[in-house]
C-alpha atoms as a PDB file:
ATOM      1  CA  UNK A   1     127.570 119.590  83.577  1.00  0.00           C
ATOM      2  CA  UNK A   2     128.631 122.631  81.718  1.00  0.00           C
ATOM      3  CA  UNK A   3     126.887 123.761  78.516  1.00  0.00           C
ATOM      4  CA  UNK A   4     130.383 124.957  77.709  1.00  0.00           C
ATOM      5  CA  UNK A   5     132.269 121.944  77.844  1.00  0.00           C
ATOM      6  CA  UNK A   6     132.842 118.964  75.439  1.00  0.00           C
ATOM      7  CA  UNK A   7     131.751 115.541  75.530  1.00  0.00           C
ATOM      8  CA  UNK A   8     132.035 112.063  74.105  1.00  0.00           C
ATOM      9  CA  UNK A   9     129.375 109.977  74.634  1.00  0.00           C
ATOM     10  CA  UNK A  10     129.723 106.363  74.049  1.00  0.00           C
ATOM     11  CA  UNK A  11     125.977 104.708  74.218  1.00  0.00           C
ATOM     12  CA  UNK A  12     125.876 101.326  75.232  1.00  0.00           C
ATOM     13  CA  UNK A  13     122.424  98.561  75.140  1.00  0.00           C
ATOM     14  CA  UNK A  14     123.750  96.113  78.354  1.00  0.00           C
ATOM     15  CA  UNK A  15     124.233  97.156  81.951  1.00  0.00           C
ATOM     16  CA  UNK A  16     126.566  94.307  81.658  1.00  0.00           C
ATOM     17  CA  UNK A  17     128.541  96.074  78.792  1.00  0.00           C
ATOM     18  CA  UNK A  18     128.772  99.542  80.236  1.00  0.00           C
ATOM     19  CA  UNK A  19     129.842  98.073  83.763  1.00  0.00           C
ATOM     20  CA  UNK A  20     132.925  96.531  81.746  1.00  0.00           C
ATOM     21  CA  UNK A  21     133.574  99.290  79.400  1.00  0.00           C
ATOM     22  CA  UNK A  22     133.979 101.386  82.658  1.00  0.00           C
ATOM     23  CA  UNK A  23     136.783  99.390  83.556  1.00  0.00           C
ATOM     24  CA  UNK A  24     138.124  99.226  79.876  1.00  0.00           C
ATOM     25  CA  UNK A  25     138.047 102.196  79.347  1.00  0.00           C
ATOM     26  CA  UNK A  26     139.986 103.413  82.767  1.00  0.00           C
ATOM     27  CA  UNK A  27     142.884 101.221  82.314  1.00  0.00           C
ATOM     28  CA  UNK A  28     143.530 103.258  79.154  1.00  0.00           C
ATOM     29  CA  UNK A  29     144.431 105.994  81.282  1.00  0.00           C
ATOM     30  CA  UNK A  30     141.147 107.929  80.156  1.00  0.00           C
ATOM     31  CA  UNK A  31     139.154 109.601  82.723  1.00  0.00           C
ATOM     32  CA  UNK A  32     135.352 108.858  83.055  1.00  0.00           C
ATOM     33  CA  UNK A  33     133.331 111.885  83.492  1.00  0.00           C
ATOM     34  CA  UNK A  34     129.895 109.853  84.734  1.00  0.00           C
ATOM     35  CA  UNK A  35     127.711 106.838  83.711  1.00  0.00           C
ATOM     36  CA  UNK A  36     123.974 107.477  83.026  1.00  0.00           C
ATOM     37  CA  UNK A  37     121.575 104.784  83.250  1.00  0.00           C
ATOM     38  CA  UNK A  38     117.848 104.328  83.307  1.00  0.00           C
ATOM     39  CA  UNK A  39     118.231 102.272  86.409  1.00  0.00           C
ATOM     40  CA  UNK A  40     120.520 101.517  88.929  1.00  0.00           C
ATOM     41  CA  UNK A  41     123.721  99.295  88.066  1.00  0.00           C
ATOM     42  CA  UNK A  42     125.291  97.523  91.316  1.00  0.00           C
ATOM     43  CA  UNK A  43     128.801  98.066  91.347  1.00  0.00           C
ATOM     44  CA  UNK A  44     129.076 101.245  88.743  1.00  0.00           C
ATOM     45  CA  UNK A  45     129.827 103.694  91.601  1.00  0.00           C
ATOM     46  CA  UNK A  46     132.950 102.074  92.364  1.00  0.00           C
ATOM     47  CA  UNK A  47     133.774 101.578  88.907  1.00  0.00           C
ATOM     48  CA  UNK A  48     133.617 105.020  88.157  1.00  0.00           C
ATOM     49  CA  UNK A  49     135.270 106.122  91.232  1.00  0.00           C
ATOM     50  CA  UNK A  50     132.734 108.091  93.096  1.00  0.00           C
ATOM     51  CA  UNK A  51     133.484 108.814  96.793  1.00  0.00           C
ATOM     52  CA  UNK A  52     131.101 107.325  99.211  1.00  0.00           C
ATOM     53  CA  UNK A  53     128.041 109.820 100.270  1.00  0.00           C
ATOM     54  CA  UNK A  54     127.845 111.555 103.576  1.00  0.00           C
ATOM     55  CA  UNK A  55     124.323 112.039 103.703  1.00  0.00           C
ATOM     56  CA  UNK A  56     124.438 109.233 106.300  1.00  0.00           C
ATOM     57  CA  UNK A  57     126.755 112.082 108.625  1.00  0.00           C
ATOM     58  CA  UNK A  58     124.067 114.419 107.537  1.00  0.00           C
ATOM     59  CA  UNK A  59     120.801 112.360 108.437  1.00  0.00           C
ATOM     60  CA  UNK A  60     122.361 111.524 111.838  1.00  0.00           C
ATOM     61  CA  UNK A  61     123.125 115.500 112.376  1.00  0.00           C
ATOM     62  CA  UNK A  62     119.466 116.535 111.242  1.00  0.00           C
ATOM     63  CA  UNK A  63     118.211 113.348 113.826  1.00  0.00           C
ATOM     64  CA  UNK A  64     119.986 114.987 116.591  1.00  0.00           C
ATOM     65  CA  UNK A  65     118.813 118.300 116.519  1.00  0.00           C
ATOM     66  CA  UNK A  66     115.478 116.951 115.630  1.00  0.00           C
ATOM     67  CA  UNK A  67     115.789 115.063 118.891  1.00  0.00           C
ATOM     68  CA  UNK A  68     116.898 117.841 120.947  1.00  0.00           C
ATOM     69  CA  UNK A  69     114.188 120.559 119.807  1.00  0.00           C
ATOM     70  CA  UNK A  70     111.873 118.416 120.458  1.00  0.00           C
ATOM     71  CA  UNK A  71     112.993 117.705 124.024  1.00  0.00           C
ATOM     72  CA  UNK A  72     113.182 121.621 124.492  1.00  0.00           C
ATOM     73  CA  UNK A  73     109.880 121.995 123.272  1.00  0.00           C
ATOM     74  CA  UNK A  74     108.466 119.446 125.171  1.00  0.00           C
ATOM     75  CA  UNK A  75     110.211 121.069 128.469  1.00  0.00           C
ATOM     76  CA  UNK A  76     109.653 124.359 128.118  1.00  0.00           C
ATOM     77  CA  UNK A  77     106.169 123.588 127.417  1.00  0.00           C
ATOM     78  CA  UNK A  78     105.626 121.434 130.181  1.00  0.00           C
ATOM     79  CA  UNK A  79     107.851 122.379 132.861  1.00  0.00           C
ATOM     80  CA  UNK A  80     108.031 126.207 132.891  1.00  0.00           C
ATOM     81  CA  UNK A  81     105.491 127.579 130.731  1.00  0.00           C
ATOM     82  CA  UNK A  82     102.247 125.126 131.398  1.00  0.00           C
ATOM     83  CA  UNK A  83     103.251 123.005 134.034  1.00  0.00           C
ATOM     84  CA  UNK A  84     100.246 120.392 133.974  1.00  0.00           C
ATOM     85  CA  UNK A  85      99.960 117.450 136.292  1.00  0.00           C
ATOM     86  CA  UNK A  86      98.988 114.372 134.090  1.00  0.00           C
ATOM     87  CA  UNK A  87      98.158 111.211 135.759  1.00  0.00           C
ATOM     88  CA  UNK A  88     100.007 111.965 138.945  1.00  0.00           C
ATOM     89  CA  UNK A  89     103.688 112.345 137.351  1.00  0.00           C
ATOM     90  CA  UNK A  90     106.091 115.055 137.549  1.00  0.00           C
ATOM     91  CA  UNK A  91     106.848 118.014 135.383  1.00  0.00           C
ATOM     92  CA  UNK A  92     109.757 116.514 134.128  1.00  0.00           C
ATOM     93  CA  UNK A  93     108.563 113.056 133.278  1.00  0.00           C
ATOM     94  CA  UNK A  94     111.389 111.830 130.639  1.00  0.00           C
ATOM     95  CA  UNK A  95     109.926 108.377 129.729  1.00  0.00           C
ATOM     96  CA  UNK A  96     106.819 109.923 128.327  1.00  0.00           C
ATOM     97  CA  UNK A  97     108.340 112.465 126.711  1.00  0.00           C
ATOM     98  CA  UNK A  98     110.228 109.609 124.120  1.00  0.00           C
ATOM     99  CA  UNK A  99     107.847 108.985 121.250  1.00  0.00           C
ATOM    100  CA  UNK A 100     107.456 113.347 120.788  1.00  0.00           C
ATOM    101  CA  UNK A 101     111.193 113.239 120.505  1.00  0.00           C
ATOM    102  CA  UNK A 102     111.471 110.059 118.341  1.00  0.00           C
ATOM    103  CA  UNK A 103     108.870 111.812 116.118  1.00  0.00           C
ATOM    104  CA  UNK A 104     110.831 114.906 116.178  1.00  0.00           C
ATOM    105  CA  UNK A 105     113.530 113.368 115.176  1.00  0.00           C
ATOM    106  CA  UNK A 106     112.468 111.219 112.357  1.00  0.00           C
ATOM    107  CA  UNK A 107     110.661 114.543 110.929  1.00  0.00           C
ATOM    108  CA  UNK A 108     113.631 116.962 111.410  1.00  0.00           C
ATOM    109  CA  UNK A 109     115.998 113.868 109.615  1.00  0.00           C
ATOM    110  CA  UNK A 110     113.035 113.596 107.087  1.00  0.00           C
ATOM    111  CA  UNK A 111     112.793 116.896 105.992  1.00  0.00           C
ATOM    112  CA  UNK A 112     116.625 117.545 106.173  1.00  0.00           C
ATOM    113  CA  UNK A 113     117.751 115.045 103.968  1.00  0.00           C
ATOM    114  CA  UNK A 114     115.246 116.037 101.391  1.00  0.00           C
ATOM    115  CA  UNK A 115     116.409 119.521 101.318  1.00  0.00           C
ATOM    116  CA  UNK A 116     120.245 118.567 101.488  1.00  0.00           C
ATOM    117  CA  UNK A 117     119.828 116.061  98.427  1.00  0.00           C
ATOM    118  CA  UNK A 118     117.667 118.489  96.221  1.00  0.00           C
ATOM    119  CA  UNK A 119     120.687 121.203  97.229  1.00  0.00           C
ATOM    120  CA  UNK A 120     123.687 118.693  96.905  1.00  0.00           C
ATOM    121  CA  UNK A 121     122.069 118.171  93.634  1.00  0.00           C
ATOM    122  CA  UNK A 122     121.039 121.171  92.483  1.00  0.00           C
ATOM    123  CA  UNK A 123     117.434 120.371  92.324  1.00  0.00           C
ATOM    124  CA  UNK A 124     115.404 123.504  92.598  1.00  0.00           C
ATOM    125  CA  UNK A 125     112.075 124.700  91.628  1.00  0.00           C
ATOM    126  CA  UNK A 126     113.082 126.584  87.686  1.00  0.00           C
ATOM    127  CA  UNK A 127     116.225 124.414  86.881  1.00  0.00           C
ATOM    128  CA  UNK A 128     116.258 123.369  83.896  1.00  0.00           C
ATOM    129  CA  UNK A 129     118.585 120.357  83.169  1.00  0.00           C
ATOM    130  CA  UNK A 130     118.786 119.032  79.604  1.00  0.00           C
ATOM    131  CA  UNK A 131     120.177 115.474  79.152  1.00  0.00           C
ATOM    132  CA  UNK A 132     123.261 114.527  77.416  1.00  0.00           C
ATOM    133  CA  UNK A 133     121.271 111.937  75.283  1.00  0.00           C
ATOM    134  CA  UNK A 134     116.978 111.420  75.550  1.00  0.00           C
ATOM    135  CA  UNK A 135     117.365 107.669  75.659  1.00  0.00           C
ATOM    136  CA  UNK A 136     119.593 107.519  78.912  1.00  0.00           C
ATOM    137  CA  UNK A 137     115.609 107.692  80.842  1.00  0.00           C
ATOM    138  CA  UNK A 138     114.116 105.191  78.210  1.00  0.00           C
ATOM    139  CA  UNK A 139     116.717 101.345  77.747  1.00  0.00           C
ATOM    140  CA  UNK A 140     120.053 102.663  76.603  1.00  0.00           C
ATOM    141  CA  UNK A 141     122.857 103.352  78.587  1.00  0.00           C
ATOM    142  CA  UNK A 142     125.778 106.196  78.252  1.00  0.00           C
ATOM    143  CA  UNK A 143     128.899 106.778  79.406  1.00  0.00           C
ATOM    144  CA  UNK A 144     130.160 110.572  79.404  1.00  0.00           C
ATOM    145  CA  UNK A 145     133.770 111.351  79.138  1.00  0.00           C
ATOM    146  CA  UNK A 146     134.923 115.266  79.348  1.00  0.00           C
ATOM    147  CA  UNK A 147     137.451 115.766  76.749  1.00  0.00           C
ATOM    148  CA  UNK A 148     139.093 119.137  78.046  1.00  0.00           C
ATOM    149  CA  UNK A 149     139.624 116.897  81.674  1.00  0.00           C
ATOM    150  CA  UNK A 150     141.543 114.265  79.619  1.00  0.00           C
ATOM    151  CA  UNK A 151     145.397 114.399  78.619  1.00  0.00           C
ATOM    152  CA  UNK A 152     143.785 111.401  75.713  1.00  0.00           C
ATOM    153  CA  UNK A 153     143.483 112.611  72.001  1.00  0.00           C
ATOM    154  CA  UNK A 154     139.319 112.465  71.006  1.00  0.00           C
ATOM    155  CA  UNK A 155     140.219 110.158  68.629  1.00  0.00           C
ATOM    156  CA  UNK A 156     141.467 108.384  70.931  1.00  0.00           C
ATOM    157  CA  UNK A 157     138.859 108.053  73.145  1.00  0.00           C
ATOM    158  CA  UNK A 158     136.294 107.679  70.499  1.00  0.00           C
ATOM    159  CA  UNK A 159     138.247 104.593  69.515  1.00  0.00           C
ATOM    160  CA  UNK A 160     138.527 103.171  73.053  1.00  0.00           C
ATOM    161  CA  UNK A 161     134.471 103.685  73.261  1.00  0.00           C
ATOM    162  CA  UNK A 162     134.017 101.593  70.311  1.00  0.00           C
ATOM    163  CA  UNK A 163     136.431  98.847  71.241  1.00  0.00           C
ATOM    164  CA  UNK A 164     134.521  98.473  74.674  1.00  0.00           C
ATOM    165  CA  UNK A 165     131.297  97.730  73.028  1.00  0.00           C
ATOM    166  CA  UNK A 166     129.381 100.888  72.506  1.00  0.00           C
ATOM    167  CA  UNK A 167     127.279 100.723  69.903  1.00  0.00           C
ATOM    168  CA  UNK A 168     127.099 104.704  69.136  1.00  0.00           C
ATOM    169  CA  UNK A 169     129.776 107.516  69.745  1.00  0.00           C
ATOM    170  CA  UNK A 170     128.136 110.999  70.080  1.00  0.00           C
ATOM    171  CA  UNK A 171     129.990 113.973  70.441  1.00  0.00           C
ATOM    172  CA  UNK A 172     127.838 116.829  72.694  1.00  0.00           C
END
């Protein structure tokens, strides 16, 4: 989120309460910016209207090229540049060569997904992010609405907040 931009917070005590308000607040034709909680809320992801992730795409991506360095490193090694005769089987002996790979690919997915969430995320070593409210990491819930992204008076929205059940409207 901007430093530049305006927002309202509405604060809210209940899970319950700021699940509802989402959906209160939405049918008054104002747009919800995002919903910060100190734990996660079944259900608020589709209330708010966030797509679905495609770090699934991206773990099965990093799992095959795990899986297929580690098959080229496995026959380069042992077929062209070491060729070693272990227990009487050939260069190429695929079956033994499927727990490397697996392990290759679990590390390449491991280590890919890491980096792709801190980057998605903007999650870096030196980033400072400063929260909208301290309590949102303690009990207390808030809801974030961008005024300059809604065609809604402040006012407006302020008063929707309060009629949903917030018990504190912040301005940031």
């Amino acid at each position: 989120m901007s430093s530049t931009t305006n927002y309202i917070l509405g604060v809210y005590d209940d899970e319950d309460e700021v699940l509802h308000a989402v959906s209160a607040v939405k049918s008054k034709g104002i747009k919800v910016e995002d919903v910060y909680s100190p734990f996660p809320i079944h259900g608020l992801d589709v209330a708010v209207g966030h797509e679905r992730t495609r770090l699934p795409i991206a773990a099965f991506m990093f799992g095959t090229l795990g899986m297929i360095c580690a098959f080229a490193l496995i026959s380069y090694t042992m077929v062209f540049d070491w060729p070693m005769i272990i227990g009487g089987k050939d260069f190429f002996a695929l079956p033994n060569w499927i727990p490397i790979a697996f392990e290759g690919t679990v590390l390449f997915t491991a280590f890919g997904l890491v980096s792709t969430f801190c980057a998605s995320n903007n999650l870096y070593p030196g980033n400072k992010v400063e929260p909208l409210d301290l309590r949102i990491t303690d009990d207390k819930f808030v809801m974030a609405i961008n005024v300059d992204k809604n065609k809604v008076s402040a006012a407006d929205i302020k008063k929707a907040l309060k009629d949903s059940g917030a018990i504190e409207v912040n301005t940031k």
